[in-house]
C-alpha atoms as a PDB file:
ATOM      1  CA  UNK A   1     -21.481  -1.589 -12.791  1.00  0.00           C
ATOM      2  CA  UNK A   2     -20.059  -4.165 -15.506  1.00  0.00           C
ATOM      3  CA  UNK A   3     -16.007  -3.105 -16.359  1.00  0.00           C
ATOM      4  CA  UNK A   4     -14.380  -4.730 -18.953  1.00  0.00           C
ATOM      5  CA  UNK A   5     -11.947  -7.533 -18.267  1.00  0.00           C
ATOM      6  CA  UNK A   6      -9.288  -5.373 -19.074  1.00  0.00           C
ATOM      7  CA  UNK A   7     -10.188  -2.752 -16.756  1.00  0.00           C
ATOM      8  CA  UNK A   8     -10.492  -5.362 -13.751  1.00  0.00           C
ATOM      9  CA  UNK A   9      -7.466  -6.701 -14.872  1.00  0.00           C
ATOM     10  CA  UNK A  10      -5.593  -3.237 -15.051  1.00  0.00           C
ATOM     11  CA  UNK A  11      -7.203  -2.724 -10.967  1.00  0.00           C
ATOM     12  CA  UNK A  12      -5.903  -6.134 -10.353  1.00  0.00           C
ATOM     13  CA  UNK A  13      -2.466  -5.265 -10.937  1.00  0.00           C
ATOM     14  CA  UNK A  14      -2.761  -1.828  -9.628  1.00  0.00           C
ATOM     15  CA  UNK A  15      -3.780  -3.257  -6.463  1.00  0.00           C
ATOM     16  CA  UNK A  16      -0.981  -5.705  -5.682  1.00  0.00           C
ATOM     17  CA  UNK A  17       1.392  -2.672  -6.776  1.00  0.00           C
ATOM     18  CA  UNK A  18      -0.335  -1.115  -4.279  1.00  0.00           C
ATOM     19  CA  UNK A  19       0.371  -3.460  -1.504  1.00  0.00           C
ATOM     20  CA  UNK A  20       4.032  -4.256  -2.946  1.00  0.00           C
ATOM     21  CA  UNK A  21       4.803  -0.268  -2.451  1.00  0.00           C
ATOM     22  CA  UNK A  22       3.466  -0.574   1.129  1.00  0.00           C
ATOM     23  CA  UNK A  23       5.702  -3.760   1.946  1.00  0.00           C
ATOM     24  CA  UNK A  24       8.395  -2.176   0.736  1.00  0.00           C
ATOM     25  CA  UNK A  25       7.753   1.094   2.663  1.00  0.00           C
ATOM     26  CA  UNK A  26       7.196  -0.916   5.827  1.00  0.00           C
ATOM     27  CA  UNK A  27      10.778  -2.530   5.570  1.00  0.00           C
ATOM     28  CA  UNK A  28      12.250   0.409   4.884  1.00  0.00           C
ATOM     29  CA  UNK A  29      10.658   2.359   8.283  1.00  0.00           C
ATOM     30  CA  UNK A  30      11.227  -0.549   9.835  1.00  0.00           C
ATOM     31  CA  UNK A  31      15.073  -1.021   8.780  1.00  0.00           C
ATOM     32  CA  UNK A  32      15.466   2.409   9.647  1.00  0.00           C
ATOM     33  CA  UNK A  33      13.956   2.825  13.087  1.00  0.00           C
ATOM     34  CA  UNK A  34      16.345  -0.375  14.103  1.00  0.00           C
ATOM     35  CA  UNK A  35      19.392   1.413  12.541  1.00  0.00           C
ATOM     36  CA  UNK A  36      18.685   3.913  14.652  1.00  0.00           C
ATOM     37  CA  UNK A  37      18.804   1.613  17.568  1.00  0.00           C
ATOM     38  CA  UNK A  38      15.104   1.213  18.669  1.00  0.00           C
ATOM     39  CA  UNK A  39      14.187  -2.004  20.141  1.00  0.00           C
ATOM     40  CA  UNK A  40      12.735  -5.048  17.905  1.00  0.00           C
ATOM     41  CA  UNK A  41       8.950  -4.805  18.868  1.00  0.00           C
ATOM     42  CA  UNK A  42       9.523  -0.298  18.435  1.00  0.00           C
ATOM     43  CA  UNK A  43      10.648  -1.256  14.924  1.00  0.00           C
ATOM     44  CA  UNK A  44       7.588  -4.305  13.930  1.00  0.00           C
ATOM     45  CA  UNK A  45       5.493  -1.177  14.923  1.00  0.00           C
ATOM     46  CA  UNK A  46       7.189   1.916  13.215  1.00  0.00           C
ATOM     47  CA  UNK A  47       6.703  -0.622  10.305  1.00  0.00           C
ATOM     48  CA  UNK A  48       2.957  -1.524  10.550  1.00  0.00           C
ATOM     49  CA  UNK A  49       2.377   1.582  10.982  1.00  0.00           C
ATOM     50  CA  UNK A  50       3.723   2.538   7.911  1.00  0.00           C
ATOM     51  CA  UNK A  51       2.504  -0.275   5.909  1.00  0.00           C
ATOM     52  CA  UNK A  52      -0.970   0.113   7.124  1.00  0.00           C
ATOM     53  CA  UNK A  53      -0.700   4.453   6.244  1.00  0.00           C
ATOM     54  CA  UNK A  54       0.790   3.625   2.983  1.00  0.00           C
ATOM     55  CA  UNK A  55      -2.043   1.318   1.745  1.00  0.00           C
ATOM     56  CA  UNK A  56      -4.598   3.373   3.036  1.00  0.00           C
ATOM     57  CA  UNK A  57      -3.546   6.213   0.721  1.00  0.00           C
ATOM     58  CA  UNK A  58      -2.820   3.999  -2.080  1.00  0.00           C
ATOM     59  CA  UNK A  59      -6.048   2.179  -2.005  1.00  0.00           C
ATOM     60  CA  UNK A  60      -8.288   5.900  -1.513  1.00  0.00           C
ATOM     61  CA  UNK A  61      -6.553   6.502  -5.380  1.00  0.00           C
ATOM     62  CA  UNK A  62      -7.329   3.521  -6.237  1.00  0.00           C
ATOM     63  CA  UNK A  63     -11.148   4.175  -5.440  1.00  0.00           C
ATOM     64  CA  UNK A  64     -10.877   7.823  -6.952  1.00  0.00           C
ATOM     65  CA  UNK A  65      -9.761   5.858 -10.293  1.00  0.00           C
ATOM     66  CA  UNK A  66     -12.253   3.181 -10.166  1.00  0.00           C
ATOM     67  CA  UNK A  67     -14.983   5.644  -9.686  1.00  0.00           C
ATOM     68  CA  UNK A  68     -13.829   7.774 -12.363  1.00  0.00           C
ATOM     69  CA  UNK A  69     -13.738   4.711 -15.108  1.00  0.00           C
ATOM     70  CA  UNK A  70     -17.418   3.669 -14.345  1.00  0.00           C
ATOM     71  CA  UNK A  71     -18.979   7.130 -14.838  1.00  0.00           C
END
């Protein structure tokens, strides 16, 4: 399996995109569940929770594209 540089660069990028969407979805579940007055530690996990879903699902299309571009 040899990509281009330009293709690992592209996955690269898509990757910390990836993560950056799932940061920004745990703060928001996490900002939320505290606005709606759950405790600290309720919140931290609301937001890992998310975080860790939201990766999950990003990186699985992230796979689906990577093993589309090397067949």
């Amino acid at each position: 399996m040899h990509l281009p540089l330009a293709a690992l660069t592209l996955f690269a990028l898509a990757l910390l995109t990836a993560i950056l969407l799932a940061l920004l979805a745990a703060i928001g579940a996490g900002l939320l569940t505290r606005a709606d007055g759950a405790s600290r530690p309720a919140a931290l996990l609301r937001a890992g929770v998310a975080f860790g879903g939201t990766l999950t699902v990003l990186a699985a299309l992230l796979a689906l594209g990577i093993s589309a571009l090397t067949q």
